[in-house]
Protein backbone atom coordinates (compact mmCIF):
# COMPACT_ATOMS: atom_id res chain seq x y z
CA UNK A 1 2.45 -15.34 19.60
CA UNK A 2 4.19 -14.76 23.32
CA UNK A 3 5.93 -11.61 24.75
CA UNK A 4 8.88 -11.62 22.41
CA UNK A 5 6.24 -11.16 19.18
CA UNK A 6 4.08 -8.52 21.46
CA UNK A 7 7.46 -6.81 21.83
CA UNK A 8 8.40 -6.68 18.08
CA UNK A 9 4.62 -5.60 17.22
CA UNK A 10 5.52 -2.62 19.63
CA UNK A 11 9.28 -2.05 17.70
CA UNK A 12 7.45 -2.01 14.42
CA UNK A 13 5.34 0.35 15.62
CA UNK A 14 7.91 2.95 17.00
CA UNK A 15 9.82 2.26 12.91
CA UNK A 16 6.87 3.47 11.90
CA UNK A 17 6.20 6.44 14.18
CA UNK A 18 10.31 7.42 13.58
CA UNK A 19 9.39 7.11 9.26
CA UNK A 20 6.08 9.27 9.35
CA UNK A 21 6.66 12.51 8.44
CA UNK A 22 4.75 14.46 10.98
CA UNK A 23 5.36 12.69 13.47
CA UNK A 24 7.77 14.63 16.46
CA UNK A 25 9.33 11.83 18.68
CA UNK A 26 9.07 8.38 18.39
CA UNK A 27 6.52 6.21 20.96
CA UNK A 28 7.72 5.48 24.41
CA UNK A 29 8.63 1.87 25.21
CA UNK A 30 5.37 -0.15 25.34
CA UNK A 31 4.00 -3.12 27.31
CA UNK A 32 1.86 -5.88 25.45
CA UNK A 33 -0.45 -3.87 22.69
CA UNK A 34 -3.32 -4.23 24.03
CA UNK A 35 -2.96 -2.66 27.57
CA UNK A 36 -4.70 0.06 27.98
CA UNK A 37 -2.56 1.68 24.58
CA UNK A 38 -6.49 3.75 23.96
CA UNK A 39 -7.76 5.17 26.91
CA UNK A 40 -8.33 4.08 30.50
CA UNK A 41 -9.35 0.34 29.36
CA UNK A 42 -10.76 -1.61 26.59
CA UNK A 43 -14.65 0.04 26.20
CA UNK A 44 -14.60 0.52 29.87
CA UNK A 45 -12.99 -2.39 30.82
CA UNK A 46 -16.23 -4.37 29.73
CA UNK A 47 -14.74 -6.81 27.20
CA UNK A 48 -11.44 -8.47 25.84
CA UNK A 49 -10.13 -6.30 22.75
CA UNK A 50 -9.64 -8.67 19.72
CA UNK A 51 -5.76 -8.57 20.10
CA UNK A 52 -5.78 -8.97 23.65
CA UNK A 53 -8.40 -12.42 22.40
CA UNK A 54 -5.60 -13.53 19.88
CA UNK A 55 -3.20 -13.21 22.89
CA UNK A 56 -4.75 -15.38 24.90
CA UNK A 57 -5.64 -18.00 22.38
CA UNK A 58 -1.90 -18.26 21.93
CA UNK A 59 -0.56 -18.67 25.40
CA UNK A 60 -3.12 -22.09 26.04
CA UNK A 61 -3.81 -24.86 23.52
CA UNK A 62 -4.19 -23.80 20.62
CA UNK A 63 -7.05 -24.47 17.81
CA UNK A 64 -5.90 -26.12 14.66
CA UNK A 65 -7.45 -23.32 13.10
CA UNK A 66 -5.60 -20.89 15.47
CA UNK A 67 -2.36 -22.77 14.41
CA UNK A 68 -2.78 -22.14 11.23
CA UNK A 69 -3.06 -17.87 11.81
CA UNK A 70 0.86 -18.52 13.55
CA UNK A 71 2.07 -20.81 10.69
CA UNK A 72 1.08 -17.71 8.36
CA UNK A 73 2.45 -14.87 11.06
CA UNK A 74 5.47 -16.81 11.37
CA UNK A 75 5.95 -17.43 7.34
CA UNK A 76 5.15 -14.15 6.62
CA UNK A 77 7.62 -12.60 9.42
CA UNK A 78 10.52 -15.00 7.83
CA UNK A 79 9.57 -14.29 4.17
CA UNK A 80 10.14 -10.51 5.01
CA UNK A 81 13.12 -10.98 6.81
CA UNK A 82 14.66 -13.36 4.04
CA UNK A 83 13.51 -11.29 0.91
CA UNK A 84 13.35 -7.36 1.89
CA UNK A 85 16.11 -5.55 2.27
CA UNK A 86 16.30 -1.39 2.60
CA UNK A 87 12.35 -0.40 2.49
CA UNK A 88 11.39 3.36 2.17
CA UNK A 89 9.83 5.19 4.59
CA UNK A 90 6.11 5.23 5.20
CA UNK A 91 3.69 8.42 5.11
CA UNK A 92 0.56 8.38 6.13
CA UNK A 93 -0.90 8.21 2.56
CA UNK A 94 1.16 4.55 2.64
CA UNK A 95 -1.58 3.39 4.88
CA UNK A 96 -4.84 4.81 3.33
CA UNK A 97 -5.87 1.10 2.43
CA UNK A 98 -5.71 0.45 6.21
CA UNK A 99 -9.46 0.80 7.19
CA UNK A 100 -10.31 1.60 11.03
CA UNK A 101 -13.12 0.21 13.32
CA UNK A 102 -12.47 2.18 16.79
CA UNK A 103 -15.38 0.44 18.43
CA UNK A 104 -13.92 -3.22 17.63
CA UNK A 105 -10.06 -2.20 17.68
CA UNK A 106 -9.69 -3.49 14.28
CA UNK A 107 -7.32 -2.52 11.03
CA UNK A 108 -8.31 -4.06 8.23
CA UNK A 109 -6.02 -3.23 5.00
CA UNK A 110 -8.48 -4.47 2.09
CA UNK A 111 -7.24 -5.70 -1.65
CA UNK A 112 -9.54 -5.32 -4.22
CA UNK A 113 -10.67 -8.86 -5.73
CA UNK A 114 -10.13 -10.66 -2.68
CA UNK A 115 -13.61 -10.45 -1.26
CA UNK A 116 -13.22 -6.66 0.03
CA UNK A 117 -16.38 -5.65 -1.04
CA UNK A 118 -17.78 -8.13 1.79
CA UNK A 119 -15.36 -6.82 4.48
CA UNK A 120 -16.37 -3.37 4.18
CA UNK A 121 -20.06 -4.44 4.49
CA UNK A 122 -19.00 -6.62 7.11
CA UNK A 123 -16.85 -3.30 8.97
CA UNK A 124 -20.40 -0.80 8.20
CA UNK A 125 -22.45 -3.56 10.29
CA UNK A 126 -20.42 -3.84 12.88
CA UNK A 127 -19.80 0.39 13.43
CA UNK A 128 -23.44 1.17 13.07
CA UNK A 129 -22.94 2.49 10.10
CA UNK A 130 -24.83 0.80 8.54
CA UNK A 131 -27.86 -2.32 8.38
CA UNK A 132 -26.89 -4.65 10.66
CA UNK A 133 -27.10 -7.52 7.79
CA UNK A 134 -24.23 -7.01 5.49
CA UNK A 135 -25.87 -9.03 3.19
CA UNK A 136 -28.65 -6.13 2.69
CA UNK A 137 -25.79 -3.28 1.95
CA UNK A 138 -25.22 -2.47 -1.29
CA UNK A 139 -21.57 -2.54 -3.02
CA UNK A 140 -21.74 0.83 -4.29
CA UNK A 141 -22.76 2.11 -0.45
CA UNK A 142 -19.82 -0.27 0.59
CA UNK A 143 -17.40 1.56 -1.58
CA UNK A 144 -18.80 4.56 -1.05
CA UNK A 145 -15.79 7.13 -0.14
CA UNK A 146 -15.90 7.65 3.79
CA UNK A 147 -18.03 5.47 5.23
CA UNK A 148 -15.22 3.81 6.63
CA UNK A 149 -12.25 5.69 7.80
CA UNK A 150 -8.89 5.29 6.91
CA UNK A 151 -5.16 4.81 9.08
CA UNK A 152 -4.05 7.52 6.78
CA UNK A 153 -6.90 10.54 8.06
CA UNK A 154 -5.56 10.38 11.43
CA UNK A 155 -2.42 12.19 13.28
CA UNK A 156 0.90 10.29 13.34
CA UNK A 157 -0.22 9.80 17.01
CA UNK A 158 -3.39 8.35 16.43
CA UNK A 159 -1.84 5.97 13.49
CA UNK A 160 0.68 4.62 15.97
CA UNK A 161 -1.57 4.28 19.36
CA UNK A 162 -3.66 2.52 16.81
CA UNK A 163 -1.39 0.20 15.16
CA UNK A 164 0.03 -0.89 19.10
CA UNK A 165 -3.88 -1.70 20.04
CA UNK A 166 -5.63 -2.89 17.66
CA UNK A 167 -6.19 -6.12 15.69
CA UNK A 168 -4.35 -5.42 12.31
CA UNK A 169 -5.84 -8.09 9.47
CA UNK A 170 -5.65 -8.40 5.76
CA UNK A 171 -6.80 -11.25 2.72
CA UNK A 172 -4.99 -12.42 0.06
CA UNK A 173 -5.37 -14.28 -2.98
CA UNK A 174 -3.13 -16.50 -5.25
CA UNK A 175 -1.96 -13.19 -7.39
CA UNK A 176 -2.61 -14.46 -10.55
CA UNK A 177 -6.13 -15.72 -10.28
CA UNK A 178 -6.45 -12.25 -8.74
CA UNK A 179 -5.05 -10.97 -11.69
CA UNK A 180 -7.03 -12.63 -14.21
CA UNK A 181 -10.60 -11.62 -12.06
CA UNK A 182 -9.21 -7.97 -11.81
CA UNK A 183 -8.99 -8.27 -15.96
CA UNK A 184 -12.23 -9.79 -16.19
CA UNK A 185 -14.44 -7.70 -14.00
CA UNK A 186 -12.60 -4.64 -15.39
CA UNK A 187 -12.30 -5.45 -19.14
CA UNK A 188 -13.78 -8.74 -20.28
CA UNK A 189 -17.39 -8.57 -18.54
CA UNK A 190 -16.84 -4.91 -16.57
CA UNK A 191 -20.26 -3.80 -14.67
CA UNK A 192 -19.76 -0.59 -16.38
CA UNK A 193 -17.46 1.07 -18.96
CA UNK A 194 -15.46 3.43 -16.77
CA UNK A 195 -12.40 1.09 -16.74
CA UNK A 196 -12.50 0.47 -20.37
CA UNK A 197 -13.02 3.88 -21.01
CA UNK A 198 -9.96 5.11 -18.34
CA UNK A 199 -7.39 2.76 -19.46
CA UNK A 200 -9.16 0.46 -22.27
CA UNK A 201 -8.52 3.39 -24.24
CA UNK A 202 -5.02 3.95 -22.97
CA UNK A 203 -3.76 0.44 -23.51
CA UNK A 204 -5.24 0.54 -26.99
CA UNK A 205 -3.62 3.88 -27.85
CA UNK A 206 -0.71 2.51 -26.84
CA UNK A 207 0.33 -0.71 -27.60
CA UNK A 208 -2.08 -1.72 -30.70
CA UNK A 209 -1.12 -0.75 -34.36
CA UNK A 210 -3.39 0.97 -36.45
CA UNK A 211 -6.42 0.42 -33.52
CA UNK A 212 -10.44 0.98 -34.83
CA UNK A 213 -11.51 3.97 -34.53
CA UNK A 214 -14.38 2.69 -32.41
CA UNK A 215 -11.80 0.71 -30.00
CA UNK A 216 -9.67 3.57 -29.72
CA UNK A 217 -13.10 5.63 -28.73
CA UNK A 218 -14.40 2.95 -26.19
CA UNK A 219 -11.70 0.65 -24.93
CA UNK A 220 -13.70 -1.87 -24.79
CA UNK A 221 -12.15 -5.06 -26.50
CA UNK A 222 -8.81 -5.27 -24.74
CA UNK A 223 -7.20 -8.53 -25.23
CA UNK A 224 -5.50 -10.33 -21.80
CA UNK A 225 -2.17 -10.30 -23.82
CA UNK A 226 -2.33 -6.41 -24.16
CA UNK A 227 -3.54 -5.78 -20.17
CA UNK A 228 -0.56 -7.46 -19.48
CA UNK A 229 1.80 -5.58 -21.88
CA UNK A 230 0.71 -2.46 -20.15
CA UNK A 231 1.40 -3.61 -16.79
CA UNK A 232 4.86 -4.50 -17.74
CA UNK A 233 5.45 -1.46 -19.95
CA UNK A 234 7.51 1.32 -17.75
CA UNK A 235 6.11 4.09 -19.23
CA UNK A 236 2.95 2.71 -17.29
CA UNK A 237 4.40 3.24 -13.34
CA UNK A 238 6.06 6.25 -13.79
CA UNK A 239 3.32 7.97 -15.30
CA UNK A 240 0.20 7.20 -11.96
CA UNK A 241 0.66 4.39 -9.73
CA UNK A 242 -0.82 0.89 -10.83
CA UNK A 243 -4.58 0.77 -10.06
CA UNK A 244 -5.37 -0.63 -7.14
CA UNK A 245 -7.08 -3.47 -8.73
CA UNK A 246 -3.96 -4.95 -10.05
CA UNK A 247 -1.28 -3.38 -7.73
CA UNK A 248 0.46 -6.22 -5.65
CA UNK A 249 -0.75 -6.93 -2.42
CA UNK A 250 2.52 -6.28 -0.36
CA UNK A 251 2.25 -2.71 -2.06
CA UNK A 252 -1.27 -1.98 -0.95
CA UNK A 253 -0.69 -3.12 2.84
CA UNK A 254 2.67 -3.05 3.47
CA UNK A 255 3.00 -6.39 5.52
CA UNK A 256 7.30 -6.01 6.20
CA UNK A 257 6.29 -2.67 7.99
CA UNK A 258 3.00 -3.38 9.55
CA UNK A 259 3.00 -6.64 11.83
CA UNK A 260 -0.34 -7.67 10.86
CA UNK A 261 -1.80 -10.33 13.15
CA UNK A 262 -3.92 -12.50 10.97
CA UNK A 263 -3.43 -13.08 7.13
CA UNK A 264 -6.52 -14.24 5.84
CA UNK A 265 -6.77 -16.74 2.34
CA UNK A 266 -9.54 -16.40 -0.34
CA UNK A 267 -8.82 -20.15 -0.56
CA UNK A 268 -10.28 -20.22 3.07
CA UNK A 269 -12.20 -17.53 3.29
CA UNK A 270 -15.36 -19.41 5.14
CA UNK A 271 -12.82 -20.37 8.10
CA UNK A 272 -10.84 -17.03 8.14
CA UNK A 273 -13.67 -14.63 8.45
CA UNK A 274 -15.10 -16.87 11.15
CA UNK A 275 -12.20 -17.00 12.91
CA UNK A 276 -11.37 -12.96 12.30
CA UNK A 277 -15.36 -12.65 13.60
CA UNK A 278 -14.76 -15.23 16.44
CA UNK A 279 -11.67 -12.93 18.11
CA UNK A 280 -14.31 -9.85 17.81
CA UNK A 281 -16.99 -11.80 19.85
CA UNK A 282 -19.44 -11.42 16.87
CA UNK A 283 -19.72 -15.07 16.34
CA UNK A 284 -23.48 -14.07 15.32
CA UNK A 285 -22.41 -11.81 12.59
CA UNK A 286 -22.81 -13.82 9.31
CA UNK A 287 -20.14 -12.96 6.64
CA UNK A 288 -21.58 -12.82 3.13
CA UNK A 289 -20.97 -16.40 1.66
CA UNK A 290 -18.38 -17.10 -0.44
CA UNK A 291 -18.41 -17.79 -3.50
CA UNK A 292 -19.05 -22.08 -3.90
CA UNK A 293 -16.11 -24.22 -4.52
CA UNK A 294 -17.31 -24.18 -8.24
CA UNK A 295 -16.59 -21.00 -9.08
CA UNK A 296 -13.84 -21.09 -6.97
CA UNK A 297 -12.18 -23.85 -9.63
CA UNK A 298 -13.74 -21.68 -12.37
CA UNK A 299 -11.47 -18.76 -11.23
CA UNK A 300 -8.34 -21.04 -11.41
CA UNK A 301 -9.25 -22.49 -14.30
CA UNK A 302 -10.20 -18.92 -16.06
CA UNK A 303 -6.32 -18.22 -14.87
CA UNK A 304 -5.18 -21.33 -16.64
CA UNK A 305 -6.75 -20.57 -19.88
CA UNK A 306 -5.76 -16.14 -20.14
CA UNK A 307 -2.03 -17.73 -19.05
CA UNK A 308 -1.72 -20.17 -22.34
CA UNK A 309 -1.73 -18.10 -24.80
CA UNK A 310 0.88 -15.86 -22.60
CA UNK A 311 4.65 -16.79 -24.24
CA UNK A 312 6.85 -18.31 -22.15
CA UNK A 313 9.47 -15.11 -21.81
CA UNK A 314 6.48 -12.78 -20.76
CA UNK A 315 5.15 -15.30 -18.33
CA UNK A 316 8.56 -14.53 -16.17
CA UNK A 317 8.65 -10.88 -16.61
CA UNK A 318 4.96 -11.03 -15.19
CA UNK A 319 5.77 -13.62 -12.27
CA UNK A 320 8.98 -11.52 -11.63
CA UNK A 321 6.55 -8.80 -11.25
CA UNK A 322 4.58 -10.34 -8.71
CA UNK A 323 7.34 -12.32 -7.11
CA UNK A 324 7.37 -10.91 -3.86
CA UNK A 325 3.40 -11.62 -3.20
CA UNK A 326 3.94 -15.28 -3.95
CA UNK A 327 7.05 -15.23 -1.74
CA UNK A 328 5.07 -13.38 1.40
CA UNK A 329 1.99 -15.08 1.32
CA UNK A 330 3.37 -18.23 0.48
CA UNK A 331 1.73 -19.06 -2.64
CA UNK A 332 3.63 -21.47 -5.34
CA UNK A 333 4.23 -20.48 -8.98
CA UNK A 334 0.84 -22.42 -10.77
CA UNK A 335 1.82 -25.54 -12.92
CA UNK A 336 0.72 -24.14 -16.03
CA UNK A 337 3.46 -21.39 -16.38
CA UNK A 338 6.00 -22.16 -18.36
CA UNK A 339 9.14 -19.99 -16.28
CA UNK A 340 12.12 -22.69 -17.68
């Protein structure tokens, strides 16, 4: 990483201070982020924060694995600087997907379908929150509104001493196989009605002539072609903000005006969360396993099949859509669209 990225992490975070609205003055010129930015030392002085780990494992030899975390910094830093231009400012409501864990120094900015549920138990266990197994927690206690807070419930102060200190991580997922899952779990084979009934209904309403009475009731037999009409439809962004099921990932976390220090793949999520756990010194902390290389391919493949049926000119609208988190993440357009 070296002194010139710890001294960018510490711009960033003074763009940010300068764009949130409450905020009075922007931060005083910093030294590396994670000296002493909290208090008079790290809990005490007893242990290495998790930035101040990822510091160090950069300035000797590093891990292939480690090597990997810069390749993805360093993409991710270029992709921004080659493909954003003027960005809006950020409130503090920009960063309520930014979760908090002051005991750990961690900022984790979850996406929904990209193993968050796991996180959050993951974040409980280690506050105390919560059983120590994060296997044993329930999802709906993992969801649960405030059991975790959020960058967005503290002071403009707080959110920047934060964002200089701690460990800032996110995962993300080859958007359309994210895509297709959100449409699945939500409309295909939902573990309850309340999306089909929230926007089921809407989409039908909308978009399908002369609907059933009993669809236009329930929602509950939305076709992938239709979900995808009423993403692209206009009428649907100006009237609430995409769900955050299907909003993109660069939208959700922000990752051109948050330096975020490790950018974790659901393709690897068995190495990344050991790696992310590893730089916390909770090594004995077992993630929830992921899901087996099976249904890995079975996702892709699900992807493959919603996308064929998809014509050719609305394929392009939709990748255009979701350009910027294949450009940021560095995922490729999948071989079965048809964008020529």
């Amino acid at each position: 990483m070296g002194r010139r990225c710890w001294r960018r992490r510490a711009l960033a975070a003074a763009c940010l201070g300068a764009a949130l609205l409450l905020l009075g003055a922007a931060p005083r010129a910093l030294r590396p982020a994670f000296e002493n930015s909290l208090g008079s030392g790290w809990l005490g002085g007893k242990r290495r924060s998790p930035l101040q780990m990822l510091y160090d494992l950069d300035q000797g030899p590093r891990s292939a694995l480690a090597e990997v975390h810069r390749q993805r910094r360093d993409l991710l830093r270029r992709a921004c600087s080659r493909h954003t231009r003027r960005q809006r400012l950020l409130g503090p409501e920009d960063l309520r997907h930014v979760l908090v864990d002051d005991a750990h120094g961690l900022l984790y900015c979850y996406v929904p379908k990209v193993a968050c549920t796991n996180w959050k138990r993951v974040l409980l266990a280690l506050s105390g929150r919560a059983r120590s197994d994060p296997r044993a927690i329930p999802a709906h206690e993992a969801h649960a509104r405030g059991r975790l807070p959020s960058l967005a419930d503290f002071s403009p102060a707080e959110i920047n001493r934060r964002l200089r200190a701690y460990l800032a991580f996110l995962f993300v997922r080859e958007p359309f196989e994210r895509l297709a899952s959100a449409y699945r779990n939500k409309f295909a084979r939902p573990y309850s009605a309340a999306f089909q009934r929230r926007y089921g209904t809407r989409i039908v309403r909308r978009l399908r002539p002369r609907p059933h009475p009993d669809a236009l009731a329930r929602g509950h037999d939305v076709r992938f072609a239709e979900f995808l009409a009423y993403l692209l439809d206009p009428r649907t962004r100006r009237e609430e903000p995409f769900n955050e099921h299907w909003e993109r990932a660069h939208a959700l976390c922000h990752p051109c005006r948050l330096r975020y220090d490790v950018v974790g793949k659901f393709e690897t999520l068995a190495e990344d969360a050991a790696f992310v756990l590893g730089l916390v010194g909770a090594p004995g902390l077992r993630f929830p396993a992921p899901p087996p290389r099976a249904k890995t391919a079975a996702a892709s493949d699900l992807a493959e099949r919603l996308f064929r049926d998809i014509s050719p000119f609305y394929q392009r609208r939709l990748f255009d859509l979701y350009r910027m988190d294949f450009l940021l993440f560095n995922y490729s357009a999948p071989s079965y669209l048809r964008l020529h």
